[in-house]
Protein backbone atom coordinates (compact mmCIF):
# COMPACT_ATOMS: atom_id res chain seq x y z
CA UNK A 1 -36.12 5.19 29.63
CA UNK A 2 -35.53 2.05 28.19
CA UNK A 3 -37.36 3.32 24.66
CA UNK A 4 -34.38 5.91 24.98
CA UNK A 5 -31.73 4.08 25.61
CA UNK A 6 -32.79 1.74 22.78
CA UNK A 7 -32.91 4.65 20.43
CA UNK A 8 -29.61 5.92 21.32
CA UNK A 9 -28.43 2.32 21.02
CA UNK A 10 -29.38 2.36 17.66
CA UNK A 11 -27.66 6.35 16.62
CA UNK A 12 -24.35 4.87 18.35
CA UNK A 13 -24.15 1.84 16.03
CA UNK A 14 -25.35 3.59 12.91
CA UNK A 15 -22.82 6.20 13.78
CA UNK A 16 -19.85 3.23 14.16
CA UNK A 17 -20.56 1.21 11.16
CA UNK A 18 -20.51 4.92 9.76
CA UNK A 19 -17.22 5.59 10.61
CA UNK A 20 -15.70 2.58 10.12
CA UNK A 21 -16.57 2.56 6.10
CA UNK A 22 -14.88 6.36 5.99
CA UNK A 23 -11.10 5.40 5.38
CA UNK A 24 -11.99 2.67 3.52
CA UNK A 25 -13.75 4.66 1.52
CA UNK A 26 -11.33 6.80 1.18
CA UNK A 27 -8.41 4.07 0.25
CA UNK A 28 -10.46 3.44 -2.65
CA UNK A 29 -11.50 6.32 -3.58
CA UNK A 30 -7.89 8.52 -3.70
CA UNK A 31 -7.09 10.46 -7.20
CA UNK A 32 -3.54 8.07 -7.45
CA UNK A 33 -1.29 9.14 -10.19
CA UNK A 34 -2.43 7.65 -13.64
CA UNK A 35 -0.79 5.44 -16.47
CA UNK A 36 0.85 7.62 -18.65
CA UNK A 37 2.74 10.36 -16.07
CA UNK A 38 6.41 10.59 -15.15
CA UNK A 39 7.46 8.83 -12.25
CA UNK A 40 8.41 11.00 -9.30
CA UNK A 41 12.05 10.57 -8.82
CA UNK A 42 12.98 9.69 -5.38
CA UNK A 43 16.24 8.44 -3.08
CA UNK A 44 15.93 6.90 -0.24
CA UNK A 45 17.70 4.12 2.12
CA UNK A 46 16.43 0.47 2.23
CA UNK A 47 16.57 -1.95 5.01
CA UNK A 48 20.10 -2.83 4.63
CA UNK A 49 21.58 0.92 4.47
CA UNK A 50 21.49 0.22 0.52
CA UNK A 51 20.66 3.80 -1.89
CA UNK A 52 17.34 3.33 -3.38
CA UNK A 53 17.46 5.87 -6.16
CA UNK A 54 14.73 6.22 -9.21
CA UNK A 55 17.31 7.28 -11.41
CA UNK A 56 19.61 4.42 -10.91
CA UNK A 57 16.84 2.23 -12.79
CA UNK A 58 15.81 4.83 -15.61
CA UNK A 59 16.91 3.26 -18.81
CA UNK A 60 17.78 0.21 -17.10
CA UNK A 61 15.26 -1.66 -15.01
CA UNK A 62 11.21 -1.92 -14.50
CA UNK A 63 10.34 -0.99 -11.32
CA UNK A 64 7.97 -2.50 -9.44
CA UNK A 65 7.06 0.22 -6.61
CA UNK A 66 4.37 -0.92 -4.33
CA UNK A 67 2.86 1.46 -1.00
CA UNK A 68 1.92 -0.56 2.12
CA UNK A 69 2.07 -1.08 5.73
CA UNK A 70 2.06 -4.36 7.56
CA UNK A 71 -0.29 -2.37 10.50
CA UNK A 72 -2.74 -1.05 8.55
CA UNK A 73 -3.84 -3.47 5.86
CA UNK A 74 -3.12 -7.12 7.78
CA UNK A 75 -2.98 -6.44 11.33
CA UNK A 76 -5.70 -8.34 12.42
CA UNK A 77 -7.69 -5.83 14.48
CA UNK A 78 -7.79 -3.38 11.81
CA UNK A 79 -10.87 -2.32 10.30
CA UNK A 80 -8.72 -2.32 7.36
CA UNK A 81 -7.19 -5.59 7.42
CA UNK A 82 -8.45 -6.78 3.82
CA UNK A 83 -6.14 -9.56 1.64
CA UNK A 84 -2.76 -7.70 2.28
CA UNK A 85 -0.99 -10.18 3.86
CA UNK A 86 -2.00 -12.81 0.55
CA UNK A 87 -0.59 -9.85 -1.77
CA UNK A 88 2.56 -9.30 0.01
CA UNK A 89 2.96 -13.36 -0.36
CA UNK A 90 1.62 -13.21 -4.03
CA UNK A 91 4.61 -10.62 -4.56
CA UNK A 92 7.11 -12.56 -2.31
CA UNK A 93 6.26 -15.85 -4.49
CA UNK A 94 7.27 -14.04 -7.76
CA UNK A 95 9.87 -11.56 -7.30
CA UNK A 96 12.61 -13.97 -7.94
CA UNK A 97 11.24 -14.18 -11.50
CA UNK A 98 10.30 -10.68 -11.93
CA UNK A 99 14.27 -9.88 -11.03
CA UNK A 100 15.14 -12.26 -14.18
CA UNK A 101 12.99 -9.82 -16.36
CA UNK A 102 14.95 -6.74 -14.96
CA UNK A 103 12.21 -5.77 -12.70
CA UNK A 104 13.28 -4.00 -9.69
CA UNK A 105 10.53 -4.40 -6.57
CA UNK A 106 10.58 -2.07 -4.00
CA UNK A 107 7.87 -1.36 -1.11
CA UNK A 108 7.39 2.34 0.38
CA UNK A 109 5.55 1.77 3.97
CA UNK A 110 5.49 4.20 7.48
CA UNK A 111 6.06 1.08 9.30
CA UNK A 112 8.51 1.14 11.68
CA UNK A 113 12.24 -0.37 10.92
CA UNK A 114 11.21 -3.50 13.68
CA UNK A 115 8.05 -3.86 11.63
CA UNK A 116 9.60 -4.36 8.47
CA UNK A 117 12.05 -6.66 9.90
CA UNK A 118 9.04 -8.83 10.67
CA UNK A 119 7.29 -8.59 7.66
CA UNK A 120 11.25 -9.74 6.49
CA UNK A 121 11.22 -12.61 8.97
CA UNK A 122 7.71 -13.76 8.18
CA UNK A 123 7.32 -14.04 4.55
CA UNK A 124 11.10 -14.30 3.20
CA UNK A 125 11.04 -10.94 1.07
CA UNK A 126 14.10 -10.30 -0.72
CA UNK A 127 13.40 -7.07 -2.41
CA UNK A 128 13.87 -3.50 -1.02
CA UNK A 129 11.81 -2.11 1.88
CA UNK A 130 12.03 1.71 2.16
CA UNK A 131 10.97 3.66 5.61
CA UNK A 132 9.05 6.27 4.83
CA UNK A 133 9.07 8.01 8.19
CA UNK A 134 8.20 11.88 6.44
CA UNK A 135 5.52 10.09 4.45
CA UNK A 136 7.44 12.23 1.53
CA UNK A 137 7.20 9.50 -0.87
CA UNK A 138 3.83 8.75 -0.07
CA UNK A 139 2.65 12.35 -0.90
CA UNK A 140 4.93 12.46 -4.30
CA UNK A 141 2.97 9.73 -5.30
CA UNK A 142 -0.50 10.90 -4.19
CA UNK A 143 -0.21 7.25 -2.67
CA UNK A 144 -1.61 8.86 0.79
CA UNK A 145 -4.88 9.60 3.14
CA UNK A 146 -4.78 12.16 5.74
CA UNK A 147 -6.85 11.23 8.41
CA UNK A 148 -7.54 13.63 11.83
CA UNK A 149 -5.89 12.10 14.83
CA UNK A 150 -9.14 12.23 16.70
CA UNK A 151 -11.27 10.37 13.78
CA UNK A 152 -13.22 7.86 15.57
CA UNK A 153 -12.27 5.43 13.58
CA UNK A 154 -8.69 6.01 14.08
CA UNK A 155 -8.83 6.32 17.89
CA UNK A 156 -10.33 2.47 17.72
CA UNK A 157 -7.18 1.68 15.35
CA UNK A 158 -4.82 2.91 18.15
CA UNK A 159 -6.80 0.90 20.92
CA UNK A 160 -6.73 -2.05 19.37
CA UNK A 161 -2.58 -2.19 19.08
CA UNK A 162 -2.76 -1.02 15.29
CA UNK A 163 0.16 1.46 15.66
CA UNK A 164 0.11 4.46 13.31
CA UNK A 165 2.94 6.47 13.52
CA UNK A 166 2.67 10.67 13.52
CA UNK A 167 4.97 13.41 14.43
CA UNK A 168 4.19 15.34 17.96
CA UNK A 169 3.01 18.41 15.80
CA UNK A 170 1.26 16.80 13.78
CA UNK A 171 -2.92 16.60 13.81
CA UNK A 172 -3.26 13.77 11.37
CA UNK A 173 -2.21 10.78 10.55
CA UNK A 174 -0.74 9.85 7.19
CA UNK A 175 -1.75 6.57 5.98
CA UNK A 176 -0.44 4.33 2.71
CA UNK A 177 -2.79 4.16 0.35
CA UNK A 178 -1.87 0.38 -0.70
CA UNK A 179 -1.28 1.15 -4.82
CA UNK A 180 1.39 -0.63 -6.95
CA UNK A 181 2.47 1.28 -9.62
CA UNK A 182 4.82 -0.16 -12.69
CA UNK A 183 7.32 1.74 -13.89
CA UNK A 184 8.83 1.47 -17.15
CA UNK A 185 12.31 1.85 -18.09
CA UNK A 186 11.78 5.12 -19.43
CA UNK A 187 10.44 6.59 -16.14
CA UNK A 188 6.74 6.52 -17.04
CA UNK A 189 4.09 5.00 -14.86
CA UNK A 190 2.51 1.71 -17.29
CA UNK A 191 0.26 0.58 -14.89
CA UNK A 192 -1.54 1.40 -11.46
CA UNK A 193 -3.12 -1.37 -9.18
CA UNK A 194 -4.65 0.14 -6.19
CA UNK A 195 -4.91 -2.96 -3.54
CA UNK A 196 -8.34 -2.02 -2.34
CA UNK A 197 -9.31 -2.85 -5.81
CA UNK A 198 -7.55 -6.00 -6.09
CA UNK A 199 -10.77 -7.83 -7.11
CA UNK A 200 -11.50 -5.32 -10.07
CA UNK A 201 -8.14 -6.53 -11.38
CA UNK A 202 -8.51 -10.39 -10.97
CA UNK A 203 -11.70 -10.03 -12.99
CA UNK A 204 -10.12 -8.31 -15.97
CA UNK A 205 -8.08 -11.49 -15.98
CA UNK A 206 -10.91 -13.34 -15.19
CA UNK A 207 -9.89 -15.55 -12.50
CA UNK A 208 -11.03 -15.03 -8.79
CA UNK A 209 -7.36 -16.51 -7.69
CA UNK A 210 -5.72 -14.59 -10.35
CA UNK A 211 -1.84 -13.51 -9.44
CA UNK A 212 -1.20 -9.71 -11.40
CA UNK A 213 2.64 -10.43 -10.40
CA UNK A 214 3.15 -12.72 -12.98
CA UNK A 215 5.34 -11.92 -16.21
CA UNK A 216 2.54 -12.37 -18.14
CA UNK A 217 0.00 -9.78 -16.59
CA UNK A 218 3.29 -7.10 -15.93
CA UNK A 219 4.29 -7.68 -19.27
CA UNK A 220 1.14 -7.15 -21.25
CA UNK A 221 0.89 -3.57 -19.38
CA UNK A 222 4.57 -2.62 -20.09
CA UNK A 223 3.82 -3.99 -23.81
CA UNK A 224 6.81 -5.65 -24.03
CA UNK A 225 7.88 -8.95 -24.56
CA UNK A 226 9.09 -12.06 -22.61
């Protein structure tokens, strides 16, 4: 009995370290669009009742447009909590200068009006925060996973507080995939950073502690000059 027990011990934690690698998997693995395409234009209402419009910036501005959500990638019993929280700061601590270079940041997330509030409150943001409550922006973007709402590894999500929003009729849950894409002023995507893969990217500059908000980095992917 025990020999059993043992054994099904064993299948039952195989099985959860299983499914807890799946979305991450996943997050990393998602066909996101690719340098080189046309930005999918977009409007949509920011925190303060502001028009966030794609077209507004064409010809005019960069934009920085970065997919996240405070829950999934830096709540802290998330099996997806991974450096978020240190790349929303990263981006807080150099959007002031990225504004001077007529960059225009704005962050797409499913979180919840309150929970962007706090994400506000907590790290001082000053750029646009758009709700995506339809998770149409996410899917333009092919900035999403679909997960089932009875995945294993979601049910422990929702147990432990994480709070992933879905509509009534709906049988999965959309989650951001957290990507930053960067947007020339000509409406074509210069560069794609997919956060799961933030270490790939501070290798190519070859520095562990490496920022990719700077000028410098943004700059040598839009090939233009400071």
């Amino acid at each position: 009995m025990k020999k059993n027990i043992f054994i099904l011990g064993v299948i039952l934690g195989f099985y959860s370290v299983f499914a807890q690698g799946v979305i991450d998997s996943l997050v990393k693995s998602v066909p996101c669009m690719k340098i080189g395409e046309k930005a999918p234009v977009f409007t949509a209402v920011n925190q303060n009742g502001g028009m966030v419009s794609m077209n507004k910036y064409k010809g005019k501005k960069n934009v920085l447009l970065m997919f996240y959500s405070e829950q999934i990638y830096s709540h802290p019993n998330s099996p997806l909590q991974s450096e978020g929280q240190a790349q929303i700061k990263e981006l807080v601590n150099s959007a002031g200068n990225l504004k001077t270079k007529d960059i225009e940041v704005i962050m797409v997330t499913p979180d919840s009006q309150k929970d962007i509030f706090e994400v506000i409150e907590t790290t001082g943001a000053q750029f646009s925060f758009v709700h995506d409550n339809d998770h149409q922006i996410m899917d333009l973007y092919r900035s999403s996973i679909k997960i089932p709402a009875n995945h294993p590894e979601v049910q422990a999500m929702l147990q432990n507080g994480v709070k992933l929003i879905k509509k009534p009729h709906e049988k999965e849950y959309t989650l951001p995939v957290p990507v930053i894409y960067l947007i020339g002023r000509d409406g074509i995507i210069k560069g794609v950073f997919n956060g799961a893969k933030m270490d790939d990217y501070r290798r190519e500059i070859g520095s562990e502690k490496a920022n990719i908000y700077t000028w410098e980095y943004i700059s040598a992917k839009l090939n233009a000059r400071d």
